[in-house]
C-alpha atoms as a PDB file:
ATOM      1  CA  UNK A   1      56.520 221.668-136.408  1.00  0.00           C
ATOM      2  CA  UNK A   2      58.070 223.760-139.074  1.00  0.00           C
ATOM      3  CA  UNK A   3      61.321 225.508-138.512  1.00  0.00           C
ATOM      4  CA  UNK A   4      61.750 228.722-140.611  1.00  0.00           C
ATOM      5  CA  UNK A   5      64.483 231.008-140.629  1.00  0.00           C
ATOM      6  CA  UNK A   6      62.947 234.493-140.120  1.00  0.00           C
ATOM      7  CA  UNK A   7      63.492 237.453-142.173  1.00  0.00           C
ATOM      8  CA  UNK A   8      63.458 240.572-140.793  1.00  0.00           C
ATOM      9  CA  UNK A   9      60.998 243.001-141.960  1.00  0.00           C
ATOM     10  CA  UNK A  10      62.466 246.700-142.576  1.00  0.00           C
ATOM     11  CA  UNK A  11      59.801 249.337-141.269  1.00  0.00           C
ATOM     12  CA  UNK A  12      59.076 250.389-144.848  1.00  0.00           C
ATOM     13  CA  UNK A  13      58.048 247.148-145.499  1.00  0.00           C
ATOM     14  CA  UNK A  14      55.931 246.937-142.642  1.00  0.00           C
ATOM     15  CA  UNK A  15      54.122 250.103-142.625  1.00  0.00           C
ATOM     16  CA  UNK A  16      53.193 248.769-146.421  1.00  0.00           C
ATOM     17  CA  UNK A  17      51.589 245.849-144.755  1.00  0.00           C
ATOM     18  CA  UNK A  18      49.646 247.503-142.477  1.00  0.00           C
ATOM     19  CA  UNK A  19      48.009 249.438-145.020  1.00  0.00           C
ATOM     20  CA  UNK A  20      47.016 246.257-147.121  1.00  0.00           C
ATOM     21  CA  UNK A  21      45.670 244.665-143.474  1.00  0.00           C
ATOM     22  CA  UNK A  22      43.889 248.459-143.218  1.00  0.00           C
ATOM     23  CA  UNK A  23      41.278 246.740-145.810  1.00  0.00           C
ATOM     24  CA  UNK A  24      40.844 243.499-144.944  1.00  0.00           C
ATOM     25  CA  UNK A  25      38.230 241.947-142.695  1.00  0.00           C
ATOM     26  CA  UNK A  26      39.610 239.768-140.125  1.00  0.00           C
ATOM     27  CA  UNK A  27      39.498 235.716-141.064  1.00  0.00           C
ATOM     28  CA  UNK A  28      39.663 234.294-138.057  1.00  0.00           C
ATOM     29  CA  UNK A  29      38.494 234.850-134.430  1.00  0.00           C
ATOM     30  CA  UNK A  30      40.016 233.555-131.244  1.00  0.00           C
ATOM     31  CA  UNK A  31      37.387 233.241-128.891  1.00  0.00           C
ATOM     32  CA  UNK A  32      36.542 231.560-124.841  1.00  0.00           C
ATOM     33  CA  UNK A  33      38.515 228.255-125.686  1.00  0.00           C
ATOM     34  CA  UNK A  34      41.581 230.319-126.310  1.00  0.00           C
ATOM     35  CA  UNK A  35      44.242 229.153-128.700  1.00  0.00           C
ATOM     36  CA  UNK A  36      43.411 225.882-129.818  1.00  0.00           C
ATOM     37  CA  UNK A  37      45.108 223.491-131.912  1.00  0.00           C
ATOM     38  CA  UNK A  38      42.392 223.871-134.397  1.00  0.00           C
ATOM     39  CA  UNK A  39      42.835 227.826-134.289  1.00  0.00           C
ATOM     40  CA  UNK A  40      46.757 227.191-135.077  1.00  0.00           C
ATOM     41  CA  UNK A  41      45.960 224.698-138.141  1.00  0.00           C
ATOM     42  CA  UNK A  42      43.174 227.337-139.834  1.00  0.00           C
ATOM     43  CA  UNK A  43      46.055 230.324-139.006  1.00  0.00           C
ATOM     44  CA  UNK A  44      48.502 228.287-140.762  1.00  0.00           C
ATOM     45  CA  UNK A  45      46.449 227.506-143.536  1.00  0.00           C
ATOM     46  CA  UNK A  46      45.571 231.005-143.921  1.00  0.00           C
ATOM     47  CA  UNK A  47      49.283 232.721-144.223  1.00  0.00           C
ATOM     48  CA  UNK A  48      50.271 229.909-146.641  1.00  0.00           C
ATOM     49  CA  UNK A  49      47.274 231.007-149.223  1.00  0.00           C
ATOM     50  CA  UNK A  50      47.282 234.877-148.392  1.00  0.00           C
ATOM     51  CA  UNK A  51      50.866 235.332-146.498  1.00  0.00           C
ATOM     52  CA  UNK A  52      48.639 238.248-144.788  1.00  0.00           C
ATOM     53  CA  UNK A  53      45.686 237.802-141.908  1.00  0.00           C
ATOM     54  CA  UNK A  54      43.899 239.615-139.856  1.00  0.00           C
ATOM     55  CA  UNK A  55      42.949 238.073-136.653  1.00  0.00           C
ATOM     56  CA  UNK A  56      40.225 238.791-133.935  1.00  0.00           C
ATOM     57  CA  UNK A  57      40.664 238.545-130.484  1.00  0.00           C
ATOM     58  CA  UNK A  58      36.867 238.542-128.863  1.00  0.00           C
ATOM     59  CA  UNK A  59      36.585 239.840-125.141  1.00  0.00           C
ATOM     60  CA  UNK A  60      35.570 236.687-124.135  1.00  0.00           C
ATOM     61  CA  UNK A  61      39.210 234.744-125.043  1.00  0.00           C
ATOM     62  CA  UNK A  62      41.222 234.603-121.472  1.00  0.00           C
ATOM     63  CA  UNK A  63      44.547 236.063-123.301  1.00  0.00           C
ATOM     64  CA  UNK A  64      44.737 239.612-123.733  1.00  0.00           C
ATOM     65  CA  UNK A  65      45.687 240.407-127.398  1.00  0.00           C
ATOM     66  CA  UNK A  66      49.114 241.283-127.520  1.00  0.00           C
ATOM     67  CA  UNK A  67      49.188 237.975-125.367  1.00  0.00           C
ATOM     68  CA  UNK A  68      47.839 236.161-128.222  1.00  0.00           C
ATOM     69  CA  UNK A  69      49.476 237.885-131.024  1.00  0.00           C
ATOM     70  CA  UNK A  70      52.990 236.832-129.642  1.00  0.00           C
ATOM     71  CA  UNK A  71      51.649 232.990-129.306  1.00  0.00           C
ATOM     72  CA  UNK A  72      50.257 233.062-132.826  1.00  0.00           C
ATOM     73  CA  UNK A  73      53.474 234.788-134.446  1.00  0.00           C
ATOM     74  CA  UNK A  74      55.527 232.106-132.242  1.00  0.00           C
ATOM     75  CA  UNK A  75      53.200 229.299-133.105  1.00  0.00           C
ATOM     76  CA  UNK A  76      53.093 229.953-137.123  1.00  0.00           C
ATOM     77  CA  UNK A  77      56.585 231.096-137.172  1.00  0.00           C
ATOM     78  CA  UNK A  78      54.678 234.289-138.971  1.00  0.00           C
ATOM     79  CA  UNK A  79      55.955 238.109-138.537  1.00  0.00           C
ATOM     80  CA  UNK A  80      53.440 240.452-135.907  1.00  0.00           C
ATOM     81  CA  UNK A  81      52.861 243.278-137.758  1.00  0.00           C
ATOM     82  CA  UNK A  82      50.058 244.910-136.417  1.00  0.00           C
ATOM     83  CA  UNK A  83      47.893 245.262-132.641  1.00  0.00           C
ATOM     84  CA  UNK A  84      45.713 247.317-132.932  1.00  0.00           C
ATOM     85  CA  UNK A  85      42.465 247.007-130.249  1.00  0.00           C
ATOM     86  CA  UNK A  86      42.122 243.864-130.349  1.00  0.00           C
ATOM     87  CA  UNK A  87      42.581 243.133-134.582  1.00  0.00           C
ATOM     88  CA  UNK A  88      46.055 240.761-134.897  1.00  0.00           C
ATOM     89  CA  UNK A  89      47.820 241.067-138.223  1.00  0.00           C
ATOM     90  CA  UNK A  90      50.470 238.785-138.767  1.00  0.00           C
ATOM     91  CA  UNK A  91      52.394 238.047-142.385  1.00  0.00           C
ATOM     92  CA  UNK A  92      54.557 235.206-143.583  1.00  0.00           C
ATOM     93  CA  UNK A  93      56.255 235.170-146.937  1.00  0.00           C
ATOM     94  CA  UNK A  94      55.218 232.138-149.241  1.00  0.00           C
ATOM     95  CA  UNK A  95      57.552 230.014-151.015  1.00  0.00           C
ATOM     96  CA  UNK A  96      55.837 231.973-154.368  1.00  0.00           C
ATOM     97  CA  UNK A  97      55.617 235.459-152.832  1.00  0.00           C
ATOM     98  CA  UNK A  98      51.624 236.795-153.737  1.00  0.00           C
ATOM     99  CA  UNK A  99      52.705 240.001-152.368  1.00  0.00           C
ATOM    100  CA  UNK A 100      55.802 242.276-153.486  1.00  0.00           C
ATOM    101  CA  UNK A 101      56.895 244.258-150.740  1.00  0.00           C
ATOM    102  CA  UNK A 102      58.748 247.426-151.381  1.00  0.00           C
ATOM    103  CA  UNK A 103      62.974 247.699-150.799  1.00  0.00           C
END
C-alpha cells in the first residue's frame, strides 16, 4: 500500500473542484458486492490519470454512501470532496498536476 502525506485542501480549492465534478459523469459504480479489491485497483487507476472521479454508489451496495466515500478516500489515500445523494467525488494530486487549483 502506498503511504502519502496528505495535503490539505483550502475551501477555495475545494469548492473549485466541485464545480469541475458538477460536469462529469461518474466512472465508476460500487454496487451489491460492496468494495472490492477490484473496485479499489480501477479507483486508483482512475485518480492517477484524472486526479478527479466521480463515483456511484447504487442502492443495492450494503454501505451507505458517506460509508463508502470515507473507505474509498481511506483506501486511495485520495481527498473526499464531494457527497452528494449518492455521487462520491474524491481528488488526488498527481505527481504532474493535470489540474491547477486556485491559491
Amino acid at each position: 500500500m502506498k503511504v502519502r502525506v496528505q495535503e490539505l485542501l483550502t475551501g477555495k480549492q475545494k469548492r473549485y473542484l466541485r464545480s469541475l465534478a458538477a460536469k462529469m459523469t461518474p466512472l465508476l459504480q460500487v454496487g451489491k458486492s460492496g468494495i472490492s479489491d477490484n473496485v479499489i485497483t480501477q479507483l486508483d487507476d482512475a485518480l492517477t490519470a484524472r486526479e478527479l472521479t466521480k463515483v456511484r454508489v447504487l442502492p443495492n451496495c450494503p454501505l451507505e454512501a458517506s460509508e463508502a466515500a470515507s473507505i474509498l478516500s481511506e483506501r486511495t489515500q485520495s481527498e473526499l470532496i464531494q457527497v452528494i445523494g449518492r455521487n462520491v467525488v474524491l481528488y488526488r494530486r498527481g505527481k504532474e498536476p493535470k489540474i491547477e487549483l486556485p491559491d
